[in-house]
PDB file of N, CA and C in Angstrom:
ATOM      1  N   UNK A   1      -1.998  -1.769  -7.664  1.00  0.00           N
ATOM      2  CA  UNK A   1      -1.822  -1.056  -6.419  1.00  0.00           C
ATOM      3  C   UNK A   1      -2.217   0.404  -6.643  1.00  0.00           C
ATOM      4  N   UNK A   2      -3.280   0.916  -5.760  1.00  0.00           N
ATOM      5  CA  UNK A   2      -3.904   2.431  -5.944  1.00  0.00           C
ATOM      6  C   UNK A   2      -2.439   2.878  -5.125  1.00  0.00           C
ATOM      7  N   UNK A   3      -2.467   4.655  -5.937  1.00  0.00           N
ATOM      8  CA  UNK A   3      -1.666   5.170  -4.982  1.00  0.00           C
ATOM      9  C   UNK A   3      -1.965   6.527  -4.934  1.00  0.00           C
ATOM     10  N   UNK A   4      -1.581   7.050  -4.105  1.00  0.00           N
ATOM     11  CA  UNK A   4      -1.708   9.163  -3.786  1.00  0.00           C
ATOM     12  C   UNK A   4      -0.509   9.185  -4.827  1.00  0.00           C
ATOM     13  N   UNK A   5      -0.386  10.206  -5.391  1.00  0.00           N
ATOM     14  CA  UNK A   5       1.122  10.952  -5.582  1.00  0.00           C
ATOM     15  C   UNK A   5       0.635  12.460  -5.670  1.00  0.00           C
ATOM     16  N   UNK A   6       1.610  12.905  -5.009  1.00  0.00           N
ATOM     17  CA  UNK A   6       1.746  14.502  -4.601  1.00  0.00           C
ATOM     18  C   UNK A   6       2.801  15.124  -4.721  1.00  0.00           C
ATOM     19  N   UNK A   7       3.548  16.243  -5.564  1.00  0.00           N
ATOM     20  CA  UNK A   7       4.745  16.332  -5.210  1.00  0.00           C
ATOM     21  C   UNK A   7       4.907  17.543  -4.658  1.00  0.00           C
ATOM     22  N   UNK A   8       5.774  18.287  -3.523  1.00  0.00           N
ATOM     23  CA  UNK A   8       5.801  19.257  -2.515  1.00  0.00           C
ATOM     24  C   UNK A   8       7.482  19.682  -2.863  1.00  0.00           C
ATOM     25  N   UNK A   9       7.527  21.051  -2.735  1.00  0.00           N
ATOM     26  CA  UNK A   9       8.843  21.471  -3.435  1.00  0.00           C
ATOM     27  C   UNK A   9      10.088  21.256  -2.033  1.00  0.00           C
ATOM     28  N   UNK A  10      11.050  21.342  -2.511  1.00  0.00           N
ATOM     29  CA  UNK A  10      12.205  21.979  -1.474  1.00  0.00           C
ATOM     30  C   UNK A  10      12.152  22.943  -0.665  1.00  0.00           C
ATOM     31  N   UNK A  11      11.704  23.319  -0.397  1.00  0.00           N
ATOM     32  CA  UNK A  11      11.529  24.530   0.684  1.00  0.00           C
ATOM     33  C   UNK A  11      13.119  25.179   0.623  1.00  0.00           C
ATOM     34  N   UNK A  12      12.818  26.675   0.133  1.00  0.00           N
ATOM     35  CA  UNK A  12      14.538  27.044  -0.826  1.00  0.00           C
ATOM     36  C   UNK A  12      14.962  27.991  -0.178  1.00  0.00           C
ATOM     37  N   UNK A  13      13.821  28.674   0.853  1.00  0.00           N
ATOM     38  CA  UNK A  13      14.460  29.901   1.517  1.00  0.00           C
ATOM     39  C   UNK A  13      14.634  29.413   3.614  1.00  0.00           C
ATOM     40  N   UNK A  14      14.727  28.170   3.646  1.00  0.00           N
ATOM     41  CA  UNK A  14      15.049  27.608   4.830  1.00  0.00           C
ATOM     42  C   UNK A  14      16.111  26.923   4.941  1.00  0.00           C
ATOM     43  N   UNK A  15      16.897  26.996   6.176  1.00  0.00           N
ATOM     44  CA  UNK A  15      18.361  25.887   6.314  1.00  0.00           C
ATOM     45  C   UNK A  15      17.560  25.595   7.347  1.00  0.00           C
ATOM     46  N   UNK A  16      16.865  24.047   6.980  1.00  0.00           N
ATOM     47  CA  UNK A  16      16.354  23.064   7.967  1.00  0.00           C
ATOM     48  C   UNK A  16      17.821  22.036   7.970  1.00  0.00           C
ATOM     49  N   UNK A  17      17.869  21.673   9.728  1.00  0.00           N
ATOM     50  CA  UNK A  17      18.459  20.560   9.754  1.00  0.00           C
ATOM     51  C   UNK A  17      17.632  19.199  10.128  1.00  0.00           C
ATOM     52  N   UNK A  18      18.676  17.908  10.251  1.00  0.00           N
ATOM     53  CA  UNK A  18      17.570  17.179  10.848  1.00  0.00           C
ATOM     54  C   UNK A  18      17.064  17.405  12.076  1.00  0.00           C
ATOM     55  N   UNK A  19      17.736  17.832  12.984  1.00  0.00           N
ATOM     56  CA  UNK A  19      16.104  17.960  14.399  1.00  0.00           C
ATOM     57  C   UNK A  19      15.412  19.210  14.730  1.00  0.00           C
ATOM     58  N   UNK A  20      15.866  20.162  13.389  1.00  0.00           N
ATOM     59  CA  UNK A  20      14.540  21.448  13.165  1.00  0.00           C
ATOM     60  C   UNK A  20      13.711  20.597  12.720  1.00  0.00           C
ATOM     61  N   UNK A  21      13.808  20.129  11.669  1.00  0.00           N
ATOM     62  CA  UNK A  21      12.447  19.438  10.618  1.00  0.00           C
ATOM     63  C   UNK A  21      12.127  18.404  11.345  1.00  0.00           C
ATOM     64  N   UNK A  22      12.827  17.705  12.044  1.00  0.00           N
ATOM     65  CA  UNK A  22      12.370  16.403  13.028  1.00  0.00           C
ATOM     66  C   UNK A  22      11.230  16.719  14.530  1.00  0.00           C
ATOM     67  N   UNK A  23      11.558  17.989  14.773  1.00  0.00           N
ATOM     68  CA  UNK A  23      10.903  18.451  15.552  1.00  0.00           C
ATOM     69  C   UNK A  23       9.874  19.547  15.200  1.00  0.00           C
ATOM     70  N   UNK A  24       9.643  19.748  14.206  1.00  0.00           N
ATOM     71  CA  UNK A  24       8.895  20.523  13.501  1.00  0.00           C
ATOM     72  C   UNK A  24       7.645  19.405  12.900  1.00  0.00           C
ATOM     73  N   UNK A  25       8.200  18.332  12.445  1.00  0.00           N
ATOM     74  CA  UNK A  25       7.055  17.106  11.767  1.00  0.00           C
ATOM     75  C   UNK A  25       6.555  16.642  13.450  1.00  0.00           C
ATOM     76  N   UNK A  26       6.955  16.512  14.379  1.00  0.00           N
ATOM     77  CA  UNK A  26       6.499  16.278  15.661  1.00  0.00           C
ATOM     78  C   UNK A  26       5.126  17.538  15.809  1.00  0.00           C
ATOM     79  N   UNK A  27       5.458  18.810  15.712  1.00  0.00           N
ATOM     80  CA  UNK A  27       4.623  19.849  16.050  1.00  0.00           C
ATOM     81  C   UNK A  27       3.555  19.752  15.032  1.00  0.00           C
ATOM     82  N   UNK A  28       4.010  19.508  13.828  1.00  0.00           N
ATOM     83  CA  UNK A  28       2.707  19.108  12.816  1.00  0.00           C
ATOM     84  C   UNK A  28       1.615  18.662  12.872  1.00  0.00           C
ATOM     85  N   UNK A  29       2.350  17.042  13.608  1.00  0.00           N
ATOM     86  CA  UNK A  29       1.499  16.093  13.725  1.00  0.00           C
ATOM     87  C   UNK A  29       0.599  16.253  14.960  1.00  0.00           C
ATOM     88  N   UNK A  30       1.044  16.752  15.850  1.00  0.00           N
ATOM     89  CA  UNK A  30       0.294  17.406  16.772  1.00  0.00           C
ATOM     90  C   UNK A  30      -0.841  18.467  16.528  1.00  0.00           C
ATOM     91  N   UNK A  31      -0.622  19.460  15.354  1.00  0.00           N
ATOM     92  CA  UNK A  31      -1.349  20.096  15.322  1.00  0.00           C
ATOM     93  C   UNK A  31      -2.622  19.212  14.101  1.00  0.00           C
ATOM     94  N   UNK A  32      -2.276  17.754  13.503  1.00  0.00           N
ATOM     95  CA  UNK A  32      -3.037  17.504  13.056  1.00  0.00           C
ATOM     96  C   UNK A  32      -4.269  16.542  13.640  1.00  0.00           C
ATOM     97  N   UNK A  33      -3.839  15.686  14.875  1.00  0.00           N
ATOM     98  CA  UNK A  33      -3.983  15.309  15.587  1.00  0.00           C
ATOM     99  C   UNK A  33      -5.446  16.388  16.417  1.00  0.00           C
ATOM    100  N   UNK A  34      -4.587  17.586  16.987  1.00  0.00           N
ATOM    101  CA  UNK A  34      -5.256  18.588  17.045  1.00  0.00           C
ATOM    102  C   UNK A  34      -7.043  18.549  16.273  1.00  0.00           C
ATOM    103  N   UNK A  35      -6.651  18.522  14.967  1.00  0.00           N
ATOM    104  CA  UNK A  35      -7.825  18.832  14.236  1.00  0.00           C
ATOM    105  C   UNK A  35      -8.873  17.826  14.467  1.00  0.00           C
ATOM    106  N   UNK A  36      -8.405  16.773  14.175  1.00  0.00           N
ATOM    107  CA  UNK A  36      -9.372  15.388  14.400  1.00  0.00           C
ATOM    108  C   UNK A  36     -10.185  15.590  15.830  1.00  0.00           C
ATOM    109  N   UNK A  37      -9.030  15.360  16.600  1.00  0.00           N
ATOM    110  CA  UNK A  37      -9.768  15.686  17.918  1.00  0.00           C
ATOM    111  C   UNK A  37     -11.014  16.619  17.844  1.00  0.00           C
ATOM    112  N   UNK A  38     -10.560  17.523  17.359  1.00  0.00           N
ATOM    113  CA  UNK A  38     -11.893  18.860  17.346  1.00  0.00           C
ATOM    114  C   UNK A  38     -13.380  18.138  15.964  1.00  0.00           C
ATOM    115  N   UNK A  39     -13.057  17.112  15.370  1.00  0.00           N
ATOM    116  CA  UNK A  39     -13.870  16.963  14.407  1.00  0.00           C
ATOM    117  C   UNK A  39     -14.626  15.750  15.293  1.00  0.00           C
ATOM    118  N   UNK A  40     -13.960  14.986  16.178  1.00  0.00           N
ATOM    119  CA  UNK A  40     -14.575  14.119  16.942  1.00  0.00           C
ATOM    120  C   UNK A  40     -15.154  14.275  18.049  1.00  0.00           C
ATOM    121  N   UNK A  41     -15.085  15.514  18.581  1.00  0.00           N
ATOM    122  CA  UNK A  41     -15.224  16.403  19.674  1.00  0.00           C
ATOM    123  C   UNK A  41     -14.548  15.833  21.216  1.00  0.00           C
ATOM    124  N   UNK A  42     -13.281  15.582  20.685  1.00  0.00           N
ATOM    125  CA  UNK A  42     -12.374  14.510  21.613  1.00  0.00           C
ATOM    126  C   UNK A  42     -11.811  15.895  22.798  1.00  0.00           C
ATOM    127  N   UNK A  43     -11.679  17.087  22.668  1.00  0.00           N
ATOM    128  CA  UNK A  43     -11.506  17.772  23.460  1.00  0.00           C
ATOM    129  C   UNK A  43     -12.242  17.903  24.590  1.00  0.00           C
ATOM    130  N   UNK A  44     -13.664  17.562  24.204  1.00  0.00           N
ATOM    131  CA  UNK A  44     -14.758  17.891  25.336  1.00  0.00           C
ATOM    132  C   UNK A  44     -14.986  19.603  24.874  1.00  0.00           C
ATOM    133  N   UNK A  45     -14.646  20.365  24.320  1.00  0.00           N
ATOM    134  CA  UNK A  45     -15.197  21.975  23.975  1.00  0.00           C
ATOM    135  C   UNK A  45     -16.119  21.876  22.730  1.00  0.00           C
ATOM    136  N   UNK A  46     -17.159  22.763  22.758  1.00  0.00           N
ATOM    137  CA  UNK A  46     -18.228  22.659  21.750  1.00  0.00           C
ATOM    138  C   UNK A  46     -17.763  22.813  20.530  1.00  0.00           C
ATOM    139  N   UNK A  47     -17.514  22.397  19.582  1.00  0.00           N
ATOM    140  CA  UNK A  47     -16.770  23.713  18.238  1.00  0.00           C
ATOM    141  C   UNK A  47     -18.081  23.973  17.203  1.00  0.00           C
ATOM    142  N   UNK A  48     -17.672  25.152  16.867  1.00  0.00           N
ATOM    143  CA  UNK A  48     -18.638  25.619  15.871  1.00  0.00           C
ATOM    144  C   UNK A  48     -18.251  25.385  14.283  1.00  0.00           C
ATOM    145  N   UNK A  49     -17.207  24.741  14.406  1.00  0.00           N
ATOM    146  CA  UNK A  49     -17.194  24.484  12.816  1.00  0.00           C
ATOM    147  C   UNK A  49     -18.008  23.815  12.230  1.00  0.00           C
ATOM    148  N   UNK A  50     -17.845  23.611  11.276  1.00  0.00           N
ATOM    149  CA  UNK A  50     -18.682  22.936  10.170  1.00  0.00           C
ATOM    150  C   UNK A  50     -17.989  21.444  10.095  1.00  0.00           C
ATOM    151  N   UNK A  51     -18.474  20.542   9.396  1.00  0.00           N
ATOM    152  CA  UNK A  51     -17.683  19.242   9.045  1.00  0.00           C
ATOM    153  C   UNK A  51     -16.971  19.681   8.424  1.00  0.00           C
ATOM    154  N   UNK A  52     -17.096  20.894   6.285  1.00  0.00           N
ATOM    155  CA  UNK A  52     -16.836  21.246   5.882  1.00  0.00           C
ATOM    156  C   UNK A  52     -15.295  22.000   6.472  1.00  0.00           C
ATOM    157  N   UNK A  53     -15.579  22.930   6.953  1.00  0.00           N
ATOM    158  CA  UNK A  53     -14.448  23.611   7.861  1.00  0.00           C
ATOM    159  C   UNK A  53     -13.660  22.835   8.452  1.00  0.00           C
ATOM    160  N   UNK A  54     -14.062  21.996   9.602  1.00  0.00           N
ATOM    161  CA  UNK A  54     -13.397  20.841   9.993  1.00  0.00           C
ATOM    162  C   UNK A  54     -12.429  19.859   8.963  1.00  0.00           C
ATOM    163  N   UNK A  55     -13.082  19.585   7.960  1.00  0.00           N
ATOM    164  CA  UNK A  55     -12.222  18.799   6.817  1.00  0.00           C
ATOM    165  C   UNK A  55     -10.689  19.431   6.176  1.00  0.00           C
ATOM    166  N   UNK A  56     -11.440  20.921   5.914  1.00  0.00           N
ATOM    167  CA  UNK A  56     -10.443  21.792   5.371  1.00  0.00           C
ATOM    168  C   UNK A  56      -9.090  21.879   6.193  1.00  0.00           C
ATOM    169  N   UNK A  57      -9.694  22.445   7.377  1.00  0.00           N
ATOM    170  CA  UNK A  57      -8.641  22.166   8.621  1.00  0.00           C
ATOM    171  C   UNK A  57      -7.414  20.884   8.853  1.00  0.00           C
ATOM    172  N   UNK A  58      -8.379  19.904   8.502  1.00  0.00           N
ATOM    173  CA  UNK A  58      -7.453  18.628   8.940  1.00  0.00           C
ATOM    174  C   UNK A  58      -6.613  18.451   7.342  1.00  0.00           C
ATOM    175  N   UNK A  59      -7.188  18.363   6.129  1.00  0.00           N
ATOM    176  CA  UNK A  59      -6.129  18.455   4.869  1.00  0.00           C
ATOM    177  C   UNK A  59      -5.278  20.364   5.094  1.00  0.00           C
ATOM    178  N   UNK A  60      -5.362  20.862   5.617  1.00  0.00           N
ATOM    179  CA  UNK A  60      -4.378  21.731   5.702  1.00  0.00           C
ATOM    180  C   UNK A  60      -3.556  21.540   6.622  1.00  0.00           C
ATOM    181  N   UNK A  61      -3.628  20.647   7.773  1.00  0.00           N
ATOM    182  CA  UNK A  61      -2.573  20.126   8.961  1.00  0.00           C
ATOM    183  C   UNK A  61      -1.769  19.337   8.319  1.00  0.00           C
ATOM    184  N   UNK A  62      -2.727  18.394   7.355  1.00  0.00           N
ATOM    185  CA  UNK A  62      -2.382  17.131   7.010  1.00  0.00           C
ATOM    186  C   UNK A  62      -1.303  17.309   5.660  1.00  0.00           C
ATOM    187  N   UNK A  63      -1.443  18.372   4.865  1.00  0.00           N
ATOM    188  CA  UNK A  63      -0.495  18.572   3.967  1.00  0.00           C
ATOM    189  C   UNK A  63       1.026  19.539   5.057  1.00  0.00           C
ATOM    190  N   UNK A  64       0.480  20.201   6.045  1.00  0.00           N
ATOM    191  CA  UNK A  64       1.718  20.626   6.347  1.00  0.00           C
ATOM    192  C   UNK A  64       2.662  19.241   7.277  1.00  0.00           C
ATOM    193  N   UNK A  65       2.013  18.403   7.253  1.00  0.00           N
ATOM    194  CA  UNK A  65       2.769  17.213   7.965  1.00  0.00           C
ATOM    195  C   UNK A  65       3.578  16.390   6.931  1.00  0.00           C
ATOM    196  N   UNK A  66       2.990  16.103   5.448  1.00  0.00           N
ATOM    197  CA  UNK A  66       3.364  15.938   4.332  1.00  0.00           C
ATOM    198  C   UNK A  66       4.558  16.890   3.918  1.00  0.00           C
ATOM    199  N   UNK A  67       4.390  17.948   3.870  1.00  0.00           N
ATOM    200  CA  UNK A  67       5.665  19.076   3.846  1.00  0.00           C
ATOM    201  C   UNK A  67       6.618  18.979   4.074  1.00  0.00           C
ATOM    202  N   UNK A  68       6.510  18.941   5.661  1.00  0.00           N
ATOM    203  CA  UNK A  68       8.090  18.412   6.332  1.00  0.00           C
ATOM    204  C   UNK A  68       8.367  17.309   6.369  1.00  0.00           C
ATOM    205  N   UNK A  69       7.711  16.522   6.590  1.00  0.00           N
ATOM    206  CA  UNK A  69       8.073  15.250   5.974  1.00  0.00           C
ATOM    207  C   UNK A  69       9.015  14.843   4.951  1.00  0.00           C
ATOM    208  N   UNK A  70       8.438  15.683   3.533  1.00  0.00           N
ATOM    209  CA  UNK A  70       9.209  16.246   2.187  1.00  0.00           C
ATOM    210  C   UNK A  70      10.636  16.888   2.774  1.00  0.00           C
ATOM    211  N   UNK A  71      10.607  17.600   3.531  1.00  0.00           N
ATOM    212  CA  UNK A  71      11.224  18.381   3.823  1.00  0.00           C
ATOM    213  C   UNK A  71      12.918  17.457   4.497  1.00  0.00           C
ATOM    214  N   UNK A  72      12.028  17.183   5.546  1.00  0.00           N
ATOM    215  CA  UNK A  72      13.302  16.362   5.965  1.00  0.00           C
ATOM    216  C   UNK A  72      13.399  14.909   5.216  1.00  0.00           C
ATOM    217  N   UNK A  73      12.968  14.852   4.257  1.00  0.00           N
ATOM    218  CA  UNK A  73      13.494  13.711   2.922  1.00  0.00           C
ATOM    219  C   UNK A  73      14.912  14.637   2.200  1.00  0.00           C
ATOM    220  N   UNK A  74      14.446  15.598   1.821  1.00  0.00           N
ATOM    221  CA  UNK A  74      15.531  16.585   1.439  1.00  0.00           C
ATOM    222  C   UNK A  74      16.549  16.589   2.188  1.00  0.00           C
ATOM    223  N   UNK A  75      16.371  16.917   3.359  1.00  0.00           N
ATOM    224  CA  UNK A  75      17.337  16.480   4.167  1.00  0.00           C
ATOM    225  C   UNK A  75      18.531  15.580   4.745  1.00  0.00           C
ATOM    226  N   UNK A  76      17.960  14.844   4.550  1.00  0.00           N
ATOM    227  CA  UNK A  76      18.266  13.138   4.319  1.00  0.00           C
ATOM    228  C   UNK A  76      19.453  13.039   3.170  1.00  0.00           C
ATOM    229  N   UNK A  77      18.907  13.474   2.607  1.00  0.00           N
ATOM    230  CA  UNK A  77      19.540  13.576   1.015  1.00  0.00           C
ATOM    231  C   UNK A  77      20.299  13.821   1.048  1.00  0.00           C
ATOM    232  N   UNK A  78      20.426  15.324   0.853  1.00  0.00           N
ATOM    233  CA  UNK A  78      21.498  16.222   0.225  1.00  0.00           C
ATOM    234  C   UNK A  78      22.495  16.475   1.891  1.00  0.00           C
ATOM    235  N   UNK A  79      22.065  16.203   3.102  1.00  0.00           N
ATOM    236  CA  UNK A  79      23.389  16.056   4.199  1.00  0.00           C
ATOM    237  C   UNK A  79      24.017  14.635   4.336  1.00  0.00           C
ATOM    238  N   UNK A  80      23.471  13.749   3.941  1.00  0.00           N
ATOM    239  CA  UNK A  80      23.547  12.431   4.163  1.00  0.00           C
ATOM    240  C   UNK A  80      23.654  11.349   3.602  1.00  0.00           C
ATOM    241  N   UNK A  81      22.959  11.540   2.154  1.00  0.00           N
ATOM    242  CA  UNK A  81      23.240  10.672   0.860  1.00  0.00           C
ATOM    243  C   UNK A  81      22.109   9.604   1.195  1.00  0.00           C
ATOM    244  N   UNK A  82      20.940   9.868   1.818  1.00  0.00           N
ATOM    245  CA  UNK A  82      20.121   9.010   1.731  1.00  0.00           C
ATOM    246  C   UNK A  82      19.889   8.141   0.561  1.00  0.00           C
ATOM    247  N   UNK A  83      19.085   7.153   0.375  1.00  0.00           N
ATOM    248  CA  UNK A  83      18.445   7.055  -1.299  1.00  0.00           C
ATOM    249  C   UNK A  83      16.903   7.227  -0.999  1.00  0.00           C
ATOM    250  N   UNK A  84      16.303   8.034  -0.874  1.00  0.00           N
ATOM    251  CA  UNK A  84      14.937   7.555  -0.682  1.00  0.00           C
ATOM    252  C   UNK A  84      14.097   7.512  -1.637  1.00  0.00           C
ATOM    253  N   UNK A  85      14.505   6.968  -2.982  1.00  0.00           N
ATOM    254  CA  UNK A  85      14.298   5.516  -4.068  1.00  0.00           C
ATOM    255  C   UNK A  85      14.083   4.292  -3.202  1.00  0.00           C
ATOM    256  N   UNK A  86      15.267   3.807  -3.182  1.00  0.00           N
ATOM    257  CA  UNK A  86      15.458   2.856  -2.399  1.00  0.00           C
ATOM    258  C   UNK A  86      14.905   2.418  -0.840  1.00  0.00           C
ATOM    259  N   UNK A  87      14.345   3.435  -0.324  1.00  0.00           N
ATOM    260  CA  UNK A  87      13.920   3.609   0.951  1.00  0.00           C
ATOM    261  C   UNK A  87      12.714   3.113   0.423  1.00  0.00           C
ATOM    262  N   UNK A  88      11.859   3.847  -0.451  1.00  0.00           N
ATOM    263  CA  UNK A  88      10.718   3.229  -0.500  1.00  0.00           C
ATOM    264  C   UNK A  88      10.649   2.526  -1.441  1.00  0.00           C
ATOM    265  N   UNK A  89      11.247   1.685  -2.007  1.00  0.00           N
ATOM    266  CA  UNK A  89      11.075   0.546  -2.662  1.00  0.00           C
ATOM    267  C   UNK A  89      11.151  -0.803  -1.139  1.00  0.00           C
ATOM    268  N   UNK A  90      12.136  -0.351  -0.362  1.00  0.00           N
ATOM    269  CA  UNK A  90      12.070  -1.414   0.939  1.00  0.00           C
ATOM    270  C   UNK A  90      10.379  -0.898   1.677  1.00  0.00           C
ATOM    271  N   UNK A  91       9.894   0.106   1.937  1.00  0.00           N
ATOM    272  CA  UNK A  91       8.632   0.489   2.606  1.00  0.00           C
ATOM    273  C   UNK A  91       8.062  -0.206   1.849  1.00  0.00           C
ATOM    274  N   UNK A  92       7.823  -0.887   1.066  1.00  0.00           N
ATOM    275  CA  UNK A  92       6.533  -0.901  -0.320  1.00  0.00           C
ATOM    276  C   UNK A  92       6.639  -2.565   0.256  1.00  0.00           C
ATOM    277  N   UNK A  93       7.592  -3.064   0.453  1.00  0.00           N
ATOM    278  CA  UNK A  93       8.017  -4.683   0.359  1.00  0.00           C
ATOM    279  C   UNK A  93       7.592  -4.869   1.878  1.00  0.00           C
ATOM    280  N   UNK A  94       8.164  -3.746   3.083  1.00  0.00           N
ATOM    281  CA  UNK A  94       7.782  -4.157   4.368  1.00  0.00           C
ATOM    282  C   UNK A  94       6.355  -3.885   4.239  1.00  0.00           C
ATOM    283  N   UNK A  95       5.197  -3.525   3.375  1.00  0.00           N
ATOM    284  CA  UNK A  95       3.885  -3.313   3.781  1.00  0.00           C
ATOM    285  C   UNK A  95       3.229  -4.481   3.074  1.00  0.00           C
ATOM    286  N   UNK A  96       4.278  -5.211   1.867  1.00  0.00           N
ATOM    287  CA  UNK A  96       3.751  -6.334   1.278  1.00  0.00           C
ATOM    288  C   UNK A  96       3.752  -7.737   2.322  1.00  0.00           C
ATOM    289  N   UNK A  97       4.893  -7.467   2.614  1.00  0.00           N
ATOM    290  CA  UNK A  97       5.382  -8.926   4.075  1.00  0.00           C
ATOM    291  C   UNK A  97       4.670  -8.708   5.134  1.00  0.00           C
ATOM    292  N   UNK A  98       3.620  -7.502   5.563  1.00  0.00           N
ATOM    293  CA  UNK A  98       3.026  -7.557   5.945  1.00  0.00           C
ATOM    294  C   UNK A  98       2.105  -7.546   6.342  1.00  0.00           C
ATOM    295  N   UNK A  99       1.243  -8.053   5.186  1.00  0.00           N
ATOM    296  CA  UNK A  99       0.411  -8.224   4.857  1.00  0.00           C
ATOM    297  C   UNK A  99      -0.876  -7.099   5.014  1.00  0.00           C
ATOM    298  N   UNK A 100      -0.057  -5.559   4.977  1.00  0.00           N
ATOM    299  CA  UNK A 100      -0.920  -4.254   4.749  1.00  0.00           C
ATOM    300  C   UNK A 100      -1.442  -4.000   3.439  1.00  0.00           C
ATOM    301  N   UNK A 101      -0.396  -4.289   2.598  1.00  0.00           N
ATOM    302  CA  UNK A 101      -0.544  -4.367   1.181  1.00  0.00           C
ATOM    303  C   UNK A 101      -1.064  -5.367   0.107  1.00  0.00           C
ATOM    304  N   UNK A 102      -2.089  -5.163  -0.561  1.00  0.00           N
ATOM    305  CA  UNK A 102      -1.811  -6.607  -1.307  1.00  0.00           C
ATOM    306  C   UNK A 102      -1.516  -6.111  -3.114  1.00  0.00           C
ATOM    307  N   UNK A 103      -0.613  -6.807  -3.900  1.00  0.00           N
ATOM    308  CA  UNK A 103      -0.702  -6.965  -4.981  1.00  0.00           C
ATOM    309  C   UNK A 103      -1.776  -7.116  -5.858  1.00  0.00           C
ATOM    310  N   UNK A 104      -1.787  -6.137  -7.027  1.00  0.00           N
ATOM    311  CA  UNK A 104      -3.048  -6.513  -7.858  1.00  0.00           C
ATOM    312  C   UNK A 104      -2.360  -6.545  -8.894  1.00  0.00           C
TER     313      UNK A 104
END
């Protein structure tokens, strides 16, 4: 099984709760969303970027969506006692059962 791994810190000088960071990964994703659109020219406005530029753009949306994401994992955690071990050991099994994933 290929995988990304990335690791993104705690964010140490913020008191995020869950529906700052819940509503903050909403605005993210919007603004990453955002980018694509402009790389597909889904707005209908001309853009002058580059693909280059364009790319940069969307991995800089795309890691700040990753962020909070991170972010409110932390969250999870340390208000709540999440396990998110265990969380994604069940994600890994719901993408195997369904047949997103396959075993190698």
């Amino acid at each position: 099984m290929k995988t990304k791994d990335i690791t993104l810190p705690r964010l140490n000088n913020l008191k995020p709760t869950l529906e700052s960071t819940a509503f903050k990964l909403m605005e993210e994703t919007g603004e990453l969303a955002q980018a694509i659109g402009k790389f597909r020219g889904m707005s209908g406005e001309r853009t002058n970027m580059t693909e280059q530029q364009v790319m940069e753009l969307i991995l800089r949306e795309l890691l700040d969506v990753a962020q909070t994401a991170v972010s409110l994992m932390f969250v999870l955690e340390e208000e709540y006692g999440a396990d998110i071990g265990l969380a994604l050991e069940r994600h890994i099994q719901k993408l195997i059962e369904k047949e997103y994933l396959r075993v190698e």
